[in-house]
Protein backbone atom coordinates (compact mmCIF):
# COMPACT_ATOMS: atom_id res chain seq x y z
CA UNK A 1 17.24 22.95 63.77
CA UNK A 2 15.56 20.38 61.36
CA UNK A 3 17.65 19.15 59.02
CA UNK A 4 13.92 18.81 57.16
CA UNK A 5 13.96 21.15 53.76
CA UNK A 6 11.20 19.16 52.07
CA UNK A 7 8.36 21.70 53.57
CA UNK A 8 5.42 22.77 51.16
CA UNK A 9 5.69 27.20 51.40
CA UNK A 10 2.51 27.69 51.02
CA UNK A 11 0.52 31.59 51.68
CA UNK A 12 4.23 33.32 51.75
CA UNK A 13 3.93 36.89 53.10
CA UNK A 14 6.03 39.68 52.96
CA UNK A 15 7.90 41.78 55.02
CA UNK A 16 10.71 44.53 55.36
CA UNK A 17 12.43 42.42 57.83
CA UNK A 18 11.88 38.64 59.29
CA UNK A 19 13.49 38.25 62.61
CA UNK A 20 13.90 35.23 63.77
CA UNK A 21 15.11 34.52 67.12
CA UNK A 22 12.75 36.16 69.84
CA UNK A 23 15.36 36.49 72.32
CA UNK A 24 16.81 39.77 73.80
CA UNK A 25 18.72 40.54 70.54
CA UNK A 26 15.76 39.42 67.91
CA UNK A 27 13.13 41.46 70.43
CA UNK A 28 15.18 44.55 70.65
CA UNK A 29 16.16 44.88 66.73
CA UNK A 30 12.33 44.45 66.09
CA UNK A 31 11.39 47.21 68.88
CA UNK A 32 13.28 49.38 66.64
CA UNK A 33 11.93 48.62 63.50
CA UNK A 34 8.47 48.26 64.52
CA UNK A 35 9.23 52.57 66.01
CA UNK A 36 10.76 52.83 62.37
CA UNK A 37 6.86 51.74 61.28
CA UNK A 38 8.94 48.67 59.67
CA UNK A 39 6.62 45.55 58.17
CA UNK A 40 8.64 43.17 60.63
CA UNK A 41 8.07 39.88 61.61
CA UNK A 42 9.92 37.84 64.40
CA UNK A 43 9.64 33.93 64.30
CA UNK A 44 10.38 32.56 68.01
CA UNK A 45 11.04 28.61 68.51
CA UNK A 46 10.97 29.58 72.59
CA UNK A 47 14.49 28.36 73.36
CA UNK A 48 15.81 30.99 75.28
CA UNK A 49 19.87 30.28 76.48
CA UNK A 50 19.11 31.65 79.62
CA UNK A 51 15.73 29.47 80.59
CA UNK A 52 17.16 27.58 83.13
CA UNK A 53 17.99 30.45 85.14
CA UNK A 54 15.43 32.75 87.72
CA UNK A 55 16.97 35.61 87.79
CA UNK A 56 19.20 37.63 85.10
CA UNK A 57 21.83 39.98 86.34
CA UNK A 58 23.74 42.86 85.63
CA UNK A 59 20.89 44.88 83.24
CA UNK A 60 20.82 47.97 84.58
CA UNK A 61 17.05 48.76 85.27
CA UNK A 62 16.17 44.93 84.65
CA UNK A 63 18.75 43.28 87.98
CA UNK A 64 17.28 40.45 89.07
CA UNK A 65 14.20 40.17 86.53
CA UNK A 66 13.09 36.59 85.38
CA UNK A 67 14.04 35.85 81.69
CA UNK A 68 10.49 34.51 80.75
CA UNK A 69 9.40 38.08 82.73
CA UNK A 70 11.95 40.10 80.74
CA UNK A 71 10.93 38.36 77.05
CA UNK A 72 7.02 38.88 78.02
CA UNK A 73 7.61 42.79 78.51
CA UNK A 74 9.18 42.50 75.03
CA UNK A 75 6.65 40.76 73.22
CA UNK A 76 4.07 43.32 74.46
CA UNK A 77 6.18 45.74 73.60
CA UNK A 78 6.60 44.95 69.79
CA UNK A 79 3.02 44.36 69.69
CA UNK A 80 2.46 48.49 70.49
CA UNK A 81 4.81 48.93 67.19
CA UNK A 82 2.82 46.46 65.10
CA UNK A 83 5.81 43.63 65.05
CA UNK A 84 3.80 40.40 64.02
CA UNK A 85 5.52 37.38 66.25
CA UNK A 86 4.80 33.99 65.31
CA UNK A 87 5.65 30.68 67.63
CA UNK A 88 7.83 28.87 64.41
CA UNK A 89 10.58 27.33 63.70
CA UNK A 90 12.96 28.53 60.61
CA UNK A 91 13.74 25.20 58.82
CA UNK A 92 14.88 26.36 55.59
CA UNK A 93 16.02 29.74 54.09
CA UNK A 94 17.09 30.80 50.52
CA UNK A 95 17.82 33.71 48.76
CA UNK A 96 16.60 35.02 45.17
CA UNK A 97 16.79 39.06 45.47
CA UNK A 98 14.70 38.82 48.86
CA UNK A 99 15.10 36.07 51.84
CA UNK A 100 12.63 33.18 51.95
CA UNK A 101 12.18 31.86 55.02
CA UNK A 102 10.45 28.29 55.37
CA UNK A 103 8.84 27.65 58.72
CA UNK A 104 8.17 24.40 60.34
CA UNK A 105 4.78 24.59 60.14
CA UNK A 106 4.62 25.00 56.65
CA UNK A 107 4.26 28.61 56.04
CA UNK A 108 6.65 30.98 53.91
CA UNK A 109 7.54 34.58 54.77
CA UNK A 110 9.72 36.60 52.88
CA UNK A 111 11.78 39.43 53.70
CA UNK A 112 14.16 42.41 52.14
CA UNK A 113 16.24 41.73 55.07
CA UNK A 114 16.89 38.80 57.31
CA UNK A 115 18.15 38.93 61.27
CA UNK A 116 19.26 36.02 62.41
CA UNK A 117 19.18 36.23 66.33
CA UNK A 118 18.91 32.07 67.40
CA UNK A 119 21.03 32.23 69.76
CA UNK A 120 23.23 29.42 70.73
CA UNK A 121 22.69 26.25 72.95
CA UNK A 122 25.03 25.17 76.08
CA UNK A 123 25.93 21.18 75.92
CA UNK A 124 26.69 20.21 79.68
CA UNK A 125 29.61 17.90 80.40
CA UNK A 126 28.30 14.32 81.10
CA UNK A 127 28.56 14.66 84.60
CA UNK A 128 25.15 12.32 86.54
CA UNK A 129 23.53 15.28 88.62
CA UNK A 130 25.18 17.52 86.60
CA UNK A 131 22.23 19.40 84.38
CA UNK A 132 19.57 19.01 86.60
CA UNK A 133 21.51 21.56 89.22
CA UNK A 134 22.66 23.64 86.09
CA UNK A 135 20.68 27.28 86.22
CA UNK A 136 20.29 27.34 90.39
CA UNK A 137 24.15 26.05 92.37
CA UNK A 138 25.70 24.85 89.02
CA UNK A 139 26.44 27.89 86.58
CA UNK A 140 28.74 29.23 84.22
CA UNK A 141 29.11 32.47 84.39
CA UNK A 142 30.64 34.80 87.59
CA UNK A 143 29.00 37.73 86.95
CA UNK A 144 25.48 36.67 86.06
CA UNK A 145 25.59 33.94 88.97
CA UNK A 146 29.01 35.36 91.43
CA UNK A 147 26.84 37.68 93.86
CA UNK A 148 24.34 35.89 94.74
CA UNK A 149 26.35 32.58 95.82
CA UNK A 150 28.77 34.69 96.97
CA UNK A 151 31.08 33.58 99.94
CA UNK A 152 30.05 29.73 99.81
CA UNK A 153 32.11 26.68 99.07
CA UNK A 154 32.91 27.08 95.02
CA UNK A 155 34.05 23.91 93.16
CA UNK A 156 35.14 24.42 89.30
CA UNK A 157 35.03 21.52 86.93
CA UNK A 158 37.45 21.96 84.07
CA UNK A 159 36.80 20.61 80.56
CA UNK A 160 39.91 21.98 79.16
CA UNK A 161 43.02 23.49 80.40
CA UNK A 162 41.15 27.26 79.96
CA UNK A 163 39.10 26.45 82.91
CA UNK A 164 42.18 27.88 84.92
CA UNK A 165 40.82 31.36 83.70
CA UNK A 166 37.79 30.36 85.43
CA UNK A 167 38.51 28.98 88.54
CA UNK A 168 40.75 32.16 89.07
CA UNK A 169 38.05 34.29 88.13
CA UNK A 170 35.61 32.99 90.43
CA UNK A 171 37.68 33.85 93.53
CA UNK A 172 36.27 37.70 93.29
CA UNK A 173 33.21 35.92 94.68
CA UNK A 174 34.69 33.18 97.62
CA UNK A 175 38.15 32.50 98.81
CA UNK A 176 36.72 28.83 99.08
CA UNK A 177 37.37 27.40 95.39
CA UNK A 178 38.34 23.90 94.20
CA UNK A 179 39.35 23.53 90.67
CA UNK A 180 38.77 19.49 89.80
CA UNK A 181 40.91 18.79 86.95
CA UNK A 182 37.84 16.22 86.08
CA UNK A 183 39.28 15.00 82.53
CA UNK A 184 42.03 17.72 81.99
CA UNK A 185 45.53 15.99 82.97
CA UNK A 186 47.52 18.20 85.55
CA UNK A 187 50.59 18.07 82.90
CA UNK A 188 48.51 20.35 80.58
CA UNK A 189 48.51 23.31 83.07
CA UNK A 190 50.58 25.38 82.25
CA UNK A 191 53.32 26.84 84.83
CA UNK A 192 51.99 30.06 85.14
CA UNK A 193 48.80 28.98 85.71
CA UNK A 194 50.08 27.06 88.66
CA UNK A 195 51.73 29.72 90.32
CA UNK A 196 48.48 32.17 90.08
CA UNK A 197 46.20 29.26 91.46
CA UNK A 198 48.73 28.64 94.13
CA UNK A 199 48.80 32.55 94.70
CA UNK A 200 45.12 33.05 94.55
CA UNK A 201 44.64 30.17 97.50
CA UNK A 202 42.58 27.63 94.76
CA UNK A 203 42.94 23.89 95.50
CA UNK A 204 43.75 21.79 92.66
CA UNK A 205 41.91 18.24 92.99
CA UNK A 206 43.18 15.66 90.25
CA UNK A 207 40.64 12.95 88.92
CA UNK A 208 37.12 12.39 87.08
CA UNK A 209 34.80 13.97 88.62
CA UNK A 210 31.66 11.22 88.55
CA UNK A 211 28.94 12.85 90.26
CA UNK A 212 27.06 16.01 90.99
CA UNK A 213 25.55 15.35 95.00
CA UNK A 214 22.50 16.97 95.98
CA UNK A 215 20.15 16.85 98.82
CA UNK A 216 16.96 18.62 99.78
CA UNK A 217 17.20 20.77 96.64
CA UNK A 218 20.81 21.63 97.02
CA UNK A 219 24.18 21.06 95.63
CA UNK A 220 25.86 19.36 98.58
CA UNK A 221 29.16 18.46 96.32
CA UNK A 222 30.88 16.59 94.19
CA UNK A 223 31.99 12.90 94.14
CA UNK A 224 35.40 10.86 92.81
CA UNK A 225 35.18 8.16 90.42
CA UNK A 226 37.31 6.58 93.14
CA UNK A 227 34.44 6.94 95.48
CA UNK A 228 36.30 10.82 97.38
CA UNK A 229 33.20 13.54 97.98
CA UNK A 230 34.30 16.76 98.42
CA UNK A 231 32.36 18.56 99.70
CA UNK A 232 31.15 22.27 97.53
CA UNK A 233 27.84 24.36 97.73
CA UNK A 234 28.10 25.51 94.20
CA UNK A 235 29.94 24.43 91.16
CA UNK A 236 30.91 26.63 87.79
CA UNK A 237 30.82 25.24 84.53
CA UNK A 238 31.93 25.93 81.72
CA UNK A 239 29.57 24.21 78.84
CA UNK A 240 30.31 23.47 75.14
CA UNK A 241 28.79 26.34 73.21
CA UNK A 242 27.14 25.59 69.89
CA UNK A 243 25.77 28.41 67.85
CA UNK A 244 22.54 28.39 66.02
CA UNK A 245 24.55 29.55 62.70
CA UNK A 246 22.86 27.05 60.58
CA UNK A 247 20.81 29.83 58.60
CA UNK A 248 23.74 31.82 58.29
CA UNK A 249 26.08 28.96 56.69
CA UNK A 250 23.14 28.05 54.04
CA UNK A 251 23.03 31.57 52.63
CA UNK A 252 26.63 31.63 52.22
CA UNK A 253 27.95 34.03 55.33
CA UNK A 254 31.12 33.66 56.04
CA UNK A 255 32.30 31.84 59.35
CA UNK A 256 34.96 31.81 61.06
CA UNK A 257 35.98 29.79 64.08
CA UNK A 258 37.07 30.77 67.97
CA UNK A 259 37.66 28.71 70.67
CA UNK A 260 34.38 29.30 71.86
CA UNK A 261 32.09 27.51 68.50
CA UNK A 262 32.00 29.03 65.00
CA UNK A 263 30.35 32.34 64.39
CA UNK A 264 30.03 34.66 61.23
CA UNK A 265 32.29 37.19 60.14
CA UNK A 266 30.08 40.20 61.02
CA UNK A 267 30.84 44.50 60.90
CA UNK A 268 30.18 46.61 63.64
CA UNK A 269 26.51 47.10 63.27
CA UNK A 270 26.16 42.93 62.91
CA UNK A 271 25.56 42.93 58.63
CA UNK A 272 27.03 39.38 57.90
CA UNK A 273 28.85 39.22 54.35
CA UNK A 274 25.78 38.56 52.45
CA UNK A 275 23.99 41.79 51.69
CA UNK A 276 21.17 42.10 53.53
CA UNK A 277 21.40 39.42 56.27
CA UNK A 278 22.15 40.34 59.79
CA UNK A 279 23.37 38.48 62.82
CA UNK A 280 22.44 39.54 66.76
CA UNK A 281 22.92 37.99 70.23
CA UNK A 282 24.51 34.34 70.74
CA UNK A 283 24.03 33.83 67.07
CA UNK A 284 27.42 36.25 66.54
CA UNK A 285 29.36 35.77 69.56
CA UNK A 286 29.51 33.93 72.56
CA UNK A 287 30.04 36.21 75.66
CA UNK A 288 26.61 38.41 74.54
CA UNK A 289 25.09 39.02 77.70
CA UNK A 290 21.42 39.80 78.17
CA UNK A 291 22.12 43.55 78.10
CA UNK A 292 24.97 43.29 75.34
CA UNK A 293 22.23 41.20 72.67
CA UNK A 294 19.72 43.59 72.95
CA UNK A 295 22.71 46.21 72.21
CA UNK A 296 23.41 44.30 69.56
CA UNK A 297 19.67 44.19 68.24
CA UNK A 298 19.37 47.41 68.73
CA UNK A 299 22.37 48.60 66.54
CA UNK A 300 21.24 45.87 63.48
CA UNK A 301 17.81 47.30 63.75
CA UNK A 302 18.88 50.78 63.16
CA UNK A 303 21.04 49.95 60.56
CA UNK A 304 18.95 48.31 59.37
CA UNK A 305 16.34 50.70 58.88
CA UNK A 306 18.81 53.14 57.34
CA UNK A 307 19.76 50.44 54.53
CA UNK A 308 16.38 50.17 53.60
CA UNK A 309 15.63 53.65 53.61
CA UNK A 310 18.87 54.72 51.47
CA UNK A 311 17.96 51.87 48.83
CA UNK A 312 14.42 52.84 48.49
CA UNK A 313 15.55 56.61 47.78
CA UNK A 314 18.27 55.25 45.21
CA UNK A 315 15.49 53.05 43.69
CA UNK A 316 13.63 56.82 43.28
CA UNK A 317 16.17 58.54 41.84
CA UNK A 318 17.02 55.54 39.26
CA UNK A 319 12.98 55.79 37.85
């Protein structure tokens, strides 16, 4: 996000709710507030987490659907509702009563309630070969990526002592796995950890991992800084998350941090601790899945809807 706040608002417009994130989360909250006959607006920079990858898994009814396929069907879908959707960025927000978003290109919007649904980003160890594999035979995640590189020659790269979890993991899908320690020093394994890699047949390869190999469009395996290849057909990952949560921390919400990145301090529906803003997807936890953000849009948008509805009836009774 642009650290930019010196934008001229100029023709602000108003809304119920501004979205913004157009991502499974930020697409599904506005699907239910556009059915609610909601003034909604969803602002959508196009950096989706999961653009690197064909396919998405694991959505029941959606298995094996293309993410830029699966947000297409959503923005038509919004569109039936009346949900405006604007390609924007949000480079400012502030609070006075209502939400004022600024937009990158300029343009204000303001909103009774604000969803933030940005999502977060992955950084990729700084492995050469590494990211331009990562999506297709280098992945992160077992059950979005596990069946359909099932039964070939895993490698997993650690970049902490937690990748144990992941290497173990893993072995649902191959009884072929390497675990290269990569940066982690052997000492900071645990004992336990040992003992279940040893039990679950995963070989434990010491040293800095220097190089990603690939030829004719596939991973062929991964190379030593002291010159060793070992040879692997696919390689998990496990990248740095960083949440989008810059909105969030400007308008006060409370944070809190995990050893996966920070993320607010949300209820069960996804209401932040500032009245009236709301948090979906990536942007409020980091193992949201495709099918769990829209879940989790779904739930804010309803909410949602029922806040706004109670408040206006309360305004009623007040006159």
């Amino acid at each position: 996000m642009s650290e930019n706040t010196d934008h001229c608002v100029e023709n602000t417009d108003h809304y119920e709710v501004v979205v913004v994130g157009g991502g499974a989360a930020g697409l599904s909250a506005a699907l239910v507030l556009g059915r609610a006959r909601r003034r909604t607006l969803v602002v959508d920079a196009g950096e989706p987490r999961n653009a690197p990858a064909a396919h998405m898994q694991g959505y029941l009814s959606r298995d094996g659907m293309s993410p830029a396929e699966f947000l297409a069907v959503g923005r038509e879908e919004i569109a039936r509702y009346g949900v405006e959707l604007v390609r924007d960025r949000a480079v400012d927000v502030r609070r006075d009563g209502d939400f004022t978003v600024t937009l990158a290109s300029g343009r204000g919007v303001r909103a009774r309630q604000l969803v933030v649904a940005t999502g977060l980003k992955d950084e990729l160890p700084p492995v050469k070969g590494l990211a331009e594999r990562f999506g297709r035979d280098v992945v992160h995640c077992p059950y979005c990526h596990g069946w359909e590189v099932r039964d070939r020659a895993f490698g997993v790269l650690a970049t902490t002592p937690m990748s144990v979890h992941q290497a173990l993991m893993v072995t649902q899908w191959s009884k072929d796995v390497t675990l290269f320690l990569h940066r982690v020093a052997g000492s900071e394994l645990a004992e336990d950890d040992l003992r279940r890699l040893a039990a679950a047949g995963v070989a434990v390869v010491p040293g800095e991992v220097a190089e990603v190999m690939a030829g004719e469009d596939r991973l062929t395996g991964v190379r030593l800084t002291d010159g060793t290849v070992y040879d692997r057909e696919v390689l998990f990952v496990a990248p740095r998350a960083v949440p989008r949560t810059d909105l969030l921390a400007r308008l006060g919400a409370e944070l809190r941090e995990t050893p996966f990145g920070t993320y607010p301090v949300i209820d069960e529906r996804g209401l932040t601790t500032v009245p009236g803003l709301w948090a979906a997807g990536n942007a409020s936890g980091f193992a949201e899945q495709v099918v769990n953000a829209a879940s989790r849009g779904h739930r804010a948008g309803a909410a949602i809807n029922g806040e706004l509805l109670f408040a206006d009836l309360e305004a009623s009774v007040r006159v």
